[in-house]
N, C-alpha and C. Protein backbone atom coordinates (compact mmCIF):
# COMPACT_ATOMS: atom_id res chain seq x y z
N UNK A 1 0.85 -1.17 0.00
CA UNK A 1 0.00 0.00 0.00
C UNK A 1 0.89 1.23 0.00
N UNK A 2 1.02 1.84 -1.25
CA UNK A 2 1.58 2.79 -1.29
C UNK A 2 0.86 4.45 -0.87
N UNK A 3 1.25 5.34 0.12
CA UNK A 3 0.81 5.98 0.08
C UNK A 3 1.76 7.61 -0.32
N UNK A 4 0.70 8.51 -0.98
CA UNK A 4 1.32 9.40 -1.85
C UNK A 4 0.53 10.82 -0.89
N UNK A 5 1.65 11.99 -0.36
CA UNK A 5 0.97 13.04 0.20
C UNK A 5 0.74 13.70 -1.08
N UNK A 6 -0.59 14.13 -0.48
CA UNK A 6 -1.21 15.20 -1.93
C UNK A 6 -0.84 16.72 -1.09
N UNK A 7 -1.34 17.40 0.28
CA UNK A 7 -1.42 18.27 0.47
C UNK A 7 -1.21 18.34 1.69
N UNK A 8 -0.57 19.41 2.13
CA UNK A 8 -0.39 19.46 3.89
C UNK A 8 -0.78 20.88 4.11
N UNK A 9 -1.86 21.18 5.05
CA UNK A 9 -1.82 22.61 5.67
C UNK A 9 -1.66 22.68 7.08
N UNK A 10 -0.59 23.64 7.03
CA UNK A 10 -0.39 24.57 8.35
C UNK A 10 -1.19 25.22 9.53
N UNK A 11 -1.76 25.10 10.56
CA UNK A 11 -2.74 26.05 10.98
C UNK A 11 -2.00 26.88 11.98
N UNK A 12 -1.94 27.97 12.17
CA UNK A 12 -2.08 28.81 13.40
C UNK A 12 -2.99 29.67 13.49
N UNK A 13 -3.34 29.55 14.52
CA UNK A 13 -4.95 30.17 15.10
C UNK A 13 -5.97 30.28 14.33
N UNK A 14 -5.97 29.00 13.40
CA UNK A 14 -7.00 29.32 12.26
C UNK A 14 -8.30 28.77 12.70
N UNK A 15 -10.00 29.20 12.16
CA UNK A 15 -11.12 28.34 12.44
C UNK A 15 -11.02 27.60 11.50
N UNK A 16 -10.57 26.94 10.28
CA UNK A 16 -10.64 25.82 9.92
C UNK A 16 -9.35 25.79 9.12
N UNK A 17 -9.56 24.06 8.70
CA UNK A 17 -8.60 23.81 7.75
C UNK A 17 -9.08 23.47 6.61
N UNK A 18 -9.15 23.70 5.13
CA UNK A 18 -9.96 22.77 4.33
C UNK A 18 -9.19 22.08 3.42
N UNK A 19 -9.38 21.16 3.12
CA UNK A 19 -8.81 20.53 1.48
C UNK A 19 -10.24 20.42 0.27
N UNK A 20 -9.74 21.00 -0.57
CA UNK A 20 -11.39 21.87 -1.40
C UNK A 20 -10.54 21.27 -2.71
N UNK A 21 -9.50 20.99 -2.85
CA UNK A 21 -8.67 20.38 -4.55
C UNK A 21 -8.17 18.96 -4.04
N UNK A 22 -7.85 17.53 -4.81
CA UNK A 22 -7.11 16.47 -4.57
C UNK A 22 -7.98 15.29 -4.35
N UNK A 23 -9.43 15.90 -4.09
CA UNK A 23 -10.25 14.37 -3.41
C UNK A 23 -10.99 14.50 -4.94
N UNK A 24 -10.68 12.98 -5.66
CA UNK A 24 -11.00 12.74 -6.63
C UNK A 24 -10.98 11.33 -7.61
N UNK A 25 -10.98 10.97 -7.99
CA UNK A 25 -11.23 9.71 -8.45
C UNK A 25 -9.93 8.64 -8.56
N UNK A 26 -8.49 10.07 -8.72
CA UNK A 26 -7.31 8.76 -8.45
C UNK A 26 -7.13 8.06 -7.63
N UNK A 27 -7.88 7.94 -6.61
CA UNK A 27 -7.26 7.44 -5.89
C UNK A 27 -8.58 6.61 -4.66
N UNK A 28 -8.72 5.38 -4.30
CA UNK A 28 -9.84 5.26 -3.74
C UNK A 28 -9.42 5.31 -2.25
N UNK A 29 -8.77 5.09 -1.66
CA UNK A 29 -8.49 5.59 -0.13
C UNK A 29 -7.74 6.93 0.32
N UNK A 30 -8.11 7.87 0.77
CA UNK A 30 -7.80 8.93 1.20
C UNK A 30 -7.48 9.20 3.12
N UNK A 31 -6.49 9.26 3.20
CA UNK A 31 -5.80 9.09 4.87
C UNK A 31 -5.41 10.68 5.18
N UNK A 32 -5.99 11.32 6.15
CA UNK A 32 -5.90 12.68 6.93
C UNK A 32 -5.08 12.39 8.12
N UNK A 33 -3.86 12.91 8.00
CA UNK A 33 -3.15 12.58 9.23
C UNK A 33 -2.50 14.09 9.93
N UNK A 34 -3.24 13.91 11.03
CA UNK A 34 -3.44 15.13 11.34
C UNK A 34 -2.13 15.13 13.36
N UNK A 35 -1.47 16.12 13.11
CA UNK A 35 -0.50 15.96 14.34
C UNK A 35 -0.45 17.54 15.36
N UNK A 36 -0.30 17.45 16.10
CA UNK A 36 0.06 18.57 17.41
C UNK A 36 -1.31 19.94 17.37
N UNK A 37 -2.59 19.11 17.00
CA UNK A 37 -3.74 19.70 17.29
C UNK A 37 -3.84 20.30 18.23
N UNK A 38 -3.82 21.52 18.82
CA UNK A 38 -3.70 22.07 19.79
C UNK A 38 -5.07 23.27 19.85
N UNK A 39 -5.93 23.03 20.41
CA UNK A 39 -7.23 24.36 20.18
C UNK A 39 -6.93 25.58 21.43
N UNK A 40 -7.89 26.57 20.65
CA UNK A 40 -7.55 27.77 21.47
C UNK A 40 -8.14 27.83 23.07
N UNK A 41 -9.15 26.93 22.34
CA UNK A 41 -10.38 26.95 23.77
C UNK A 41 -10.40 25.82 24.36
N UNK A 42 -10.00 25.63 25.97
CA UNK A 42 -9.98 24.13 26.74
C UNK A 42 -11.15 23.27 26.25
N UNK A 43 -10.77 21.96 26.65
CA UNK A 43 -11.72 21.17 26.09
C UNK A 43 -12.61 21.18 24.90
N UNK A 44 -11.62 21.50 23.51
CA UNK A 44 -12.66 21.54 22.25
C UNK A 44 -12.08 20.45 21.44
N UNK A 45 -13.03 19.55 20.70
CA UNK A 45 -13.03 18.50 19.82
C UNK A 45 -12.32 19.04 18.22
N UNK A 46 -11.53 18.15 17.61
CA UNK A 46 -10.74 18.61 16.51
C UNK A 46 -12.87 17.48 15.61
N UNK A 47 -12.96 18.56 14.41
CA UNK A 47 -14.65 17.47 14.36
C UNK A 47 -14.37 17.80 12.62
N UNK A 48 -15.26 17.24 11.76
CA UNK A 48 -14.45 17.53 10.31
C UNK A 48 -16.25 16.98 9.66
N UNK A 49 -16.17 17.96 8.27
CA UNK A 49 -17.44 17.66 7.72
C UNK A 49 -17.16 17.67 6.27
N UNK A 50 -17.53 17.38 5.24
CA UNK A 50 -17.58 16.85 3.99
C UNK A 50 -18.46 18.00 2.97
N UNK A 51 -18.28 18.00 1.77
CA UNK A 51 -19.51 18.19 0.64
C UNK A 51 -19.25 17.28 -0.77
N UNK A 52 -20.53 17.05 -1.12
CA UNK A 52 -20.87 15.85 -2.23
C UNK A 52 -20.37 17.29 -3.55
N UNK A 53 -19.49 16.88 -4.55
CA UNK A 53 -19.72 17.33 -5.65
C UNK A 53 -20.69 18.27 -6.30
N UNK A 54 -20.19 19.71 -5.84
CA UNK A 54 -21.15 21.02 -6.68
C UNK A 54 -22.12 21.94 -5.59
N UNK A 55 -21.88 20.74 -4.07
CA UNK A 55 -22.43 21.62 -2.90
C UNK A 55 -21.47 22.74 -2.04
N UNK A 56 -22.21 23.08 -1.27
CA UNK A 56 -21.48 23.89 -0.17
C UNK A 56 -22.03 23.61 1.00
N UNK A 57 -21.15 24.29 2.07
CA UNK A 57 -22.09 24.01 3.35
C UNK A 57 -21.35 23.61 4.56
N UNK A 58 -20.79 22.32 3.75
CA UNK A 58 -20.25 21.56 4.68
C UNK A 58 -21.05 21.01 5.51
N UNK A 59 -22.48 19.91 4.98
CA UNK A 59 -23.50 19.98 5.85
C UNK A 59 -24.10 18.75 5.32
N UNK A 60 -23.24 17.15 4.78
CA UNK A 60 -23.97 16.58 4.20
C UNK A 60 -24.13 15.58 5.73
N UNK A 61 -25.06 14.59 5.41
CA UNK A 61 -25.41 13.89 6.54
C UNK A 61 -24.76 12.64 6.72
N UNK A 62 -24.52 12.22 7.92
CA UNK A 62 -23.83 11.31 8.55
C UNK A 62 -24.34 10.49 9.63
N UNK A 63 -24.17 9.27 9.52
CA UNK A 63 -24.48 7.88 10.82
C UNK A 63 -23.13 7.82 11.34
N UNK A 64 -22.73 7.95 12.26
CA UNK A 64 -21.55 7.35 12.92
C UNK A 64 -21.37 6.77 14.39
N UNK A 65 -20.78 5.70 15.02
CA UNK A 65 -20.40 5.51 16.23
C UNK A 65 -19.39 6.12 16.57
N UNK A 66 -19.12 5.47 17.91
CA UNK A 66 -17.31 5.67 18.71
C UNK A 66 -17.47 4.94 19.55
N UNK A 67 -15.84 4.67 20.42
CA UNK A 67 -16.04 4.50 21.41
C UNK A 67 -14.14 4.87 22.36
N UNK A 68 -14.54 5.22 23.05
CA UNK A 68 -12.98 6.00 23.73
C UNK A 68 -12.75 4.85 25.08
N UNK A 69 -11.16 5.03 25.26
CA UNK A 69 -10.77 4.69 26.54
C UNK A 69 -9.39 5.77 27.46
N UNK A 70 -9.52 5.78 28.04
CA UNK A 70 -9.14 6.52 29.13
C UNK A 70 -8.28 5.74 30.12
N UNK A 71 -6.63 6.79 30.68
CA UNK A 71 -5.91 6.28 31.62
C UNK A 71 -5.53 7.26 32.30
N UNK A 72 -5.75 7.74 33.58
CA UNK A 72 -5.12 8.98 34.12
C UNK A 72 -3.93 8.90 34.62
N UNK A 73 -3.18 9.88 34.32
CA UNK A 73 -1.63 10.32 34.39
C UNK A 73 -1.43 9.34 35.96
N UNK A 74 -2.33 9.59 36.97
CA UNK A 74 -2.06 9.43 38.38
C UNK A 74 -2.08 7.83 38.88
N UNK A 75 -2.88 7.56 37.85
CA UNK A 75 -2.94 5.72 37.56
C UNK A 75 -4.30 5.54 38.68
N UNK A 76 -5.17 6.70 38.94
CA UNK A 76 -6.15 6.49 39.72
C UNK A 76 -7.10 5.75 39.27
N UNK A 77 -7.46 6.02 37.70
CA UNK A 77 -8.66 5.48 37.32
C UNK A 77 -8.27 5.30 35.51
N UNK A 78 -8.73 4.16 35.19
CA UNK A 78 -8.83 3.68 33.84
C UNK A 78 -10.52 4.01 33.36
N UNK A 79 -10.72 4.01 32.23
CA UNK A 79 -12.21 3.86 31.68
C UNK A 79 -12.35 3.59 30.53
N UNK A 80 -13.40 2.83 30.19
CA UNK A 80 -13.30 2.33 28.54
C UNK A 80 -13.65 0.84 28.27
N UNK A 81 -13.94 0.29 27.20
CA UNK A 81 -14.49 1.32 26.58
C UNK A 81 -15.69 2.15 26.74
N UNK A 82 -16.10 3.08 26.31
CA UNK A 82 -17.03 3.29 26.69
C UNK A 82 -17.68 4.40 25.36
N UNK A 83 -18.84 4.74 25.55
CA UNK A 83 -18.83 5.53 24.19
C UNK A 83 -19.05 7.14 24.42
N UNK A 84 -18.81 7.99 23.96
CA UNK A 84 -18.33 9.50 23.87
C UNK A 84 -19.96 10.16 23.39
N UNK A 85 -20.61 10.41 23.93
CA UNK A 85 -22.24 10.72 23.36
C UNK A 85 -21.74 11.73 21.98
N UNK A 86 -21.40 12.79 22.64
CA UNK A 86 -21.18 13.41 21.57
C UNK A 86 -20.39 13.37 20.48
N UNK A 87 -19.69 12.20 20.36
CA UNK A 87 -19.53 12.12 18.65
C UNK A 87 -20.32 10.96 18.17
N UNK A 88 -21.53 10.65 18.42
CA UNK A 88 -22.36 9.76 17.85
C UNK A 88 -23.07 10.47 17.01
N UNK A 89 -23.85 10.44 15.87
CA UNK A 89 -24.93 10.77 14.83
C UNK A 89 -25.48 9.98 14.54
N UNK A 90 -26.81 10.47 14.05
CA UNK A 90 -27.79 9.60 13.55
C UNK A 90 -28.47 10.39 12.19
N UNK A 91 -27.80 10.62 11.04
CA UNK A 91 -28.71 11.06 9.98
C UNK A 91 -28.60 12.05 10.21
N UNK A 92 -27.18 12.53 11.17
CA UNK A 92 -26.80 14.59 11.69
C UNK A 92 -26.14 14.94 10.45
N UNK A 93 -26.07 16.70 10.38
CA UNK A 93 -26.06 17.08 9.55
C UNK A 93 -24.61 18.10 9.86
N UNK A 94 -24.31 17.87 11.37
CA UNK A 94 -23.31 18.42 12.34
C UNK A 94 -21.84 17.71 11.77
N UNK A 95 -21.13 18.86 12.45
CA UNK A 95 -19.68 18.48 11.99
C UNK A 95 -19.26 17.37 12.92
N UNK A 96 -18.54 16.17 12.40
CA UNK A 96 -18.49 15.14 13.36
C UNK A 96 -16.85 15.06 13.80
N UNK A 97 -17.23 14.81 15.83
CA UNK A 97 -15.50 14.91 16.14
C UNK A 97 -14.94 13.51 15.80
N UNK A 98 -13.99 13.81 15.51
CA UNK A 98 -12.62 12.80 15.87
C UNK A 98 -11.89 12.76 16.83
N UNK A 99 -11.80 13.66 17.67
CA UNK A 99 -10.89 13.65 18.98
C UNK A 99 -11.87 13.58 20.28
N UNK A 100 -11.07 13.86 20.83
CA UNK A 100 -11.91 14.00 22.50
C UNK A 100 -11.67 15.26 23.10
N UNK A 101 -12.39 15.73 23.60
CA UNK A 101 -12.03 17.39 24.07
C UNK A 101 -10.32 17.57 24.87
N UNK A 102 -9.63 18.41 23.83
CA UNK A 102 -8.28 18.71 24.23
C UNK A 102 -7.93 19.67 24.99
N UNK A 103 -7.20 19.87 25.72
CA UNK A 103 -6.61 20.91 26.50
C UNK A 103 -5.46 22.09 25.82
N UNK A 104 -5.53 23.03 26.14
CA UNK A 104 -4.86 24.08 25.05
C UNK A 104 -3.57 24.64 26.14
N UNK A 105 -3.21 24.17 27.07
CA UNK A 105 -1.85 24.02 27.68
C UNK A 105 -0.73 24.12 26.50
N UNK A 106 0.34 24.24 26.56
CA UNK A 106 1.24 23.99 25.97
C UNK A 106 1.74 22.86 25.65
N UNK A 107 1.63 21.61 26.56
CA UNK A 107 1.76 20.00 26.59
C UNK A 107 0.70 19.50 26.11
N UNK A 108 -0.35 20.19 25.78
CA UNK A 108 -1.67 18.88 25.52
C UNK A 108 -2.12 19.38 24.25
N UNK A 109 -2.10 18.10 23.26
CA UNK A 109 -2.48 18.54 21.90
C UNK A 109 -2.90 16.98 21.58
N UNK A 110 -3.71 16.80 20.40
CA UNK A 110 -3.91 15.42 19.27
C UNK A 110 -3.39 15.37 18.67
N UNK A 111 -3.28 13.84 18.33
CA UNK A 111 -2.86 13.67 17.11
C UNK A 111 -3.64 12.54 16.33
N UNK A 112 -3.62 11.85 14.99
CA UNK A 112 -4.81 10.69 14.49
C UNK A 112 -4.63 10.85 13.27
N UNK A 113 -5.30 9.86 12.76
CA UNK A 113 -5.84 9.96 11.46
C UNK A 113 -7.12 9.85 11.18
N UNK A 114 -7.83 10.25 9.97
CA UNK A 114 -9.53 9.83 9.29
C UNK A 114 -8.98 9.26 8.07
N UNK A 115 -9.99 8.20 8.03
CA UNK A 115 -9.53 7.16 6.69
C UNK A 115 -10.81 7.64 5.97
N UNK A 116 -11.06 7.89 4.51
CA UNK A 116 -12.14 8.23 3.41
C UNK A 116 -12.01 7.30 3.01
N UNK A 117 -12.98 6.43 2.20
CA UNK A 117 -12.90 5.02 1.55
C UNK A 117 -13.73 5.48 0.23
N UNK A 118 -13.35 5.45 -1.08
CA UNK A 118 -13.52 6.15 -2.09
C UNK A 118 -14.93 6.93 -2.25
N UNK A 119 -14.56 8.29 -2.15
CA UNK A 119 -15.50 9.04 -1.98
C UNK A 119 -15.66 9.81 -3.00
N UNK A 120 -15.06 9.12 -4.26
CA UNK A 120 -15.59 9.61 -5.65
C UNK A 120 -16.86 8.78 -5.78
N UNK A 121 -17.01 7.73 -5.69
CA UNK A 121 -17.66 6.68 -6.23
C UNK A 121 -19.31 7.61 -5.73
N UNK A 122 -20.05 7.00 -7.26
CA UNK A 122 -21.52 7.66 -7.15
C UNK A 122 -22.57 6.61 -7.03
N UNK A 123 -22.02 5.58 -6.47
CA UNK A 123 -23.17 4.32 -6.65
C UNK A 123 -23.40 3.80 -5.04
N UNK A 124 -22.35 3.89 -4.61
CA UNK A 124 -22.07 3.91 -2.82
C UNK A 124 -21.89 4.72 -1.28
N UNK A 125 -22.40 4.74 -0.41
CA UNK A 125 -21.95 6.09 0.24
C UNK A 125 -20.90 5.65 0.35
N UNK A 126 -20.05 6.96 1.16
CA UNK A 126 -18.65 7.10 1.85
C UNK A 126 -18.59 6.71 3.08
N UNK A 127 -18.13 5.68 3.34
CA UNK A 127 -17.29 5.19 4.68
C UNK A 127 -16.27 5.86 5.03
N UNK A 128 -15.92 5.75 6.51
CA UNK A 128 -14.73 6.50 7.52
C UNK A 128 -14.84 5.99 8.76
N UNK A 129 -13.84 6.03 9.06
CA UNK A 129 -13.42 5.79 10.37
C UNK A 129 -11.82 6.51 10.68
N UNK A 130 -12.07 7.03 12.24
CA UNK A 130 -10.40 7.61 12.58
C UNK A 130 -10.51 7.32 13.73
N UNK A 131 -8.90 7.45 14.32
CA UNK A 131 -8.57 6.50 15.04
C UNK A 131 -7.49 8.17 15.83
N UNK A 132 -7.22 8.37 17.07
CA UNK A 132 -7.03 9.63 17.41
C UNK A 132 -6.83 9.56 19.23
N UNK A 133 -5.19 9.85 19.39
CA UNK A 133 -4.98 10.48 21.47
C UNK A 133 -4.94 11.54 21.62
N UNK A 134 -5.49 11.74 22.05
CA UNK A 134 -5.39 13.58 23.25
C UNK A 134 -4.85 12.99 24.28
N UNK A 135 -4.29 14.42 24.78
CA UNK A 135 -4.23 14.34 25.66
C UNK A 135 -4.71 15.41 26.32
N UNK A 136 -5.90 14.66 27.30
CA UNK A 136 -6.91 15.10 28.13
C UNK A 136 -6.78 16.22 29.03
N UNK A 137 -7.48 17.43 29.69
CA UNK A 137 -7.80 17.96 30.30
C UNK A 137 -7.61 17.93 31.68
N UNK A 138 -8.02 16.31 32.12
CA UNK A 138 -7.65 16.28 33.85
C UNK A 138 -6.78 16.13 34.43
N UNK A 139 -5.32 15.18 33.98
CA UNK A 139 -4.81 14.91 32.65
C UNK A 139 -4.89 13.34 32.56
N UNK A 140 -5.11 12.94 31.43
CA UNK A 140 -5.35 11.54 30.98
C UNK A 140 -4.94 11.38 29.16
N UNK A 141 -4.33 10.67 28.63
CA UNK A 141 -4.68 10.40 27.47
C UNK A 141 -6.09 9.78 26.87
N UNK A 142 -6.37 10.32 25.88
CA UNK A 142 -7.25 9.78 25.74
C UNK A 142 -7.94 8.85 24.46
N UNK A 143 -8.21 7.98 23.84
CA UNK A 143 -7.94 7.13 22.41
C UNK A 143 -9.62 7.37 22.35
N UNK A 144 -9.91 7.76 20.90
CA UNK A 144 -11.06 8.02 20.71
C UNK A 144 -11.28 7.04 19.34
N UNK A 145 -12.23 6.66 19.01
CA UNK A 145 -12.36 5.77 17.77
C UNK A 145 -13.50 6.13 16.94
N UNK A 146 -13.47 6.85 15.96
CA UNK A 146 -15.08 6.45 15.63
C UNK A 146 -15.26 6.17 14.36
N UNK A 147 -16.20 5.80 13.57
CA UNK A 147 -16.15 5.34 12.24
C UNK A 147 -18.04 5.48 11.77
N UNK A 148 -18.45 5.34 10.56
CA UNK A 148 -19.39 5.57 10.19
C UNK A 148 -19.30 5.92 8.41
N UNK A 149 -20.87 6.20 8.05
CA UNK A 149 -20.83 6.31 6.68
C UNK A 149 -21.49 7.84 6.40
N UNK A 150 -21.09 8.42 5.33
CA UNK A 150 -21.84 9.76 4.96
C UNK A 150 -22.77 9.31 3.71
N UNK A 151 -24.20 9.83 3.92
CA UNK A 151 -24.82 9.14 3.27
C UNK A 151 -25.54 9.89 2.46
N UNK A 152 -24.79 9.84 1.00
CA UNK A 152 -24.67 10.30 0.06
C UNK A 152 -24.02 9.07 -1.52
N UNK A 153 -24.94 9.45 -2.54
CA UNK A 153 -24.02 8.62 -3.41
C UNK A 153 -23.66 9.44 -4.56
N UNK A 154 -23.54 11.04 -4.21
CA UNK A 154 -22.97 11.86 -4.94
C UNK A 154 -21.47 11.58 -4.06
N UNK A 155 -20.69 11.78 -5.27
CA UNK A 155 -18.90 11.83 -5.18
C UNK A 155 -18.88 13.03 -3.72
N UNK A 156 -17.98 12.88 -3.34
CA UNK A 156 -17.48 13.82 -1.82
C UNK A 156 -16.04 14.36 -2.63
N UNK A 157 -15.83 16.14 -2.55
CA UNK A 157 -14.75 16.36 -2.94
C UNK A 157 -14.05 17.31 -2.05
N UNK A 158 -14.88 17.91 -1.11
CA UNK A 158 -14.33 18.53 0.15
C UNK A 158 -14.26 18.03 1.19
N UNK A 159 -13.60 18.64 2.52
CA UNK A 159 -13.68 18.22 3.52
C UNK A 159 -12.70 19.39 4.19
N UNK A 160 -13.53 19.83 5.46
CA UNK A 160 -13.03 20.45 6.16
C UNK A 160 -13.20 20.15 7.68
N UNK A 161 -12.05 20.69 8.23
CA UNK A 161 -11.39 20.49 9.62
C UNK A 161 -11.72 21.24 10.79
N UNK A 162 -12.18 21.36 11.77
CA UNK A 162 -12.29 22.89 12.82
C UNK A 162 -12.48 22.16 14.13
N UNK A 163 -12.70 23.19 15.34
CA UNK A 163 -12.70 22.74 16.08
C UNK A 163 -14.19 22.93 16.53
N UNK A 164 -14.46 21.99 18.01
CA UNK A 164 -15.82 21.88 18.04
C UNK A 164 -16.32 23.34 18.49
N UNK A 165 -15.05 24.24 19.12
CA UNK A 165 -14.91 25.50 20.00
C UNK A 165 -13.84 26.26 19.51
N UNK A 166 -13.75 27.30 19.12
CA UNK A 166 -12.10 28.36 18.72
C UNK A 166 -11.85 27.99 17.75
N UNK A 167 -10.34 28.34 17.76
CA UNK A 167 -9.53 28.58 16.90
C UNK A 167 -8.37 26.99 17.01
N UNK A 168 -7.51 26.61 16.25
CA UNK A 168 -6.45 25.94 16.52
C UNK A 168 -5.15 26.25 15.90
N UNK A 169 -4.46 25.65 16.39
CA UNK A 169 -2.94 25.27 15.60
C UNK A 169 -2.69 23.74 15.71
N UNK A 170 -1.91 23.68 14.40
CA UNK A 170 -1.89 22.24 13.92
C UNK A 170 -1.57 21.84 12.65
N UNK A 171 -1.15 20.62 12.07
CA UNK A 171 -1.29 20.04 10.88
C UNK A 171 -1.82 19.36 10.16
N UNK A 172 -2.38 19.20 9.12
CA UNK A 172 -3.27 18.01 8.69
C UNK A 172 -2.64 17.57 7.40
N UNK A 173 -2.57 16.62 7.31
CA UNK A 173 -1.40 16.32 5.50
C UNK A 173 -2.65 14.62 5.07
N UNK A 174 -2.85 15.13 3.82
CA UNK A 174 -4.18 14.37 3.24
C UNK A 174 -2.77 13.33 1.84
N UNK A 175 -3.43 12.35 1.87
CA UNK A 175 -2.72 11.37 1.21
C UNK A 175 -3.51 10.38 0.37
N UNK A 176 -3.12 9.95 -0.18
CA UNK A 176 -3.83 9.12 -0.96
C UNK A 176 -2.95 7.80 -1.30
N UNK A 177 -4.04 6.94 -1.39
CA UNK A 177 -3.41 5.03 -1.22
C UNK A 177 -3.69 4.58 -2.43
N UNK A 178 -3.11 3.89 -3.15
CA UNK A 178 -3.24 3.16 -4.01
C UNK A 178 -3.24 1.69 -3.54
């Protein structure tokens, strides 16, 4: 599995990140690997939303699960799995997280990836799933999982990045698998 970076953006203190050119038919797996997520505002989710070919919005709809586990720095308490309410959807139209609410300390940032599973294709929706540690707020790391389909069988050629709260700094570098 060869994978090829198409695009990497930079953030400082930006409200989003987008990739709007590259998601397109070469390629049927698309990998967002995103590192030192850091938001402006304590406890905000890194959350990412899509558009089908010729829309805007950033507002197409989505089913998704999760489920997170938890270890605190102090070794007091473990948790997990367990599931994260708020990055579940049902037919939402909301930007969906990938992380777990991060801390904007200087030490606490995410990092992860979101996998796209060919989201040219017009006969199937788009599958995803990402896989993503923070590190937590109280302090704890934290492994968040979630996966789901966008349900649409128009092609997906955007996708943008933000946080659930503020501003961030960070990287996101989008790739593509052959």
């Amino acid at each position: 599995m060869a994978m090829t970076l198409i695009t990497t953006n930079t953030s400082s203190n930006a409200a989003t990140s987008s990739f709007t050119t590259g998601i397109d038919d070469t390629y049927k797996l698309y990998v967002f690997k995103f590192y030192d997520i850091n938001p402006a505002t304590d406890s905000s989710s890194l959350t990412f939303q899509v558009n089908a070919d010729g829309q805007s919005g950033y507002n197409e709809t989505i089913t998704s699960t999760n489920f997170l586990v938890v270890h605190y720095e102090s070794d007091s308490s473990t948790a997990g799995p367990s599931v994260e309410a708020d990055a579940d959807q049902a037919q939402g139209t909301a930007f969906q997280p990938i992380t777990h609410q991060g801390g904007n300390a200087s030490d606490e940032s995410s990092a992860g990836e979101l996998f796209l599973f060919n989201p040219s294709n017009s006969t199937y929706i788009t599958h995803f799933y990402s896989s993503s540690v923070t590190y937590y707020v109280t302090p704890a790391p934290i492994n968040l999982y979630v996966s789901g389909y966008i349900n649409t069988t128009t092609a997906i050629d955007d996708i943008q990045f933000k946080m659930s709260s503020g501003n961030f700094d960070g990287t996101i570098k989008m790739y593509g698998v052959a």
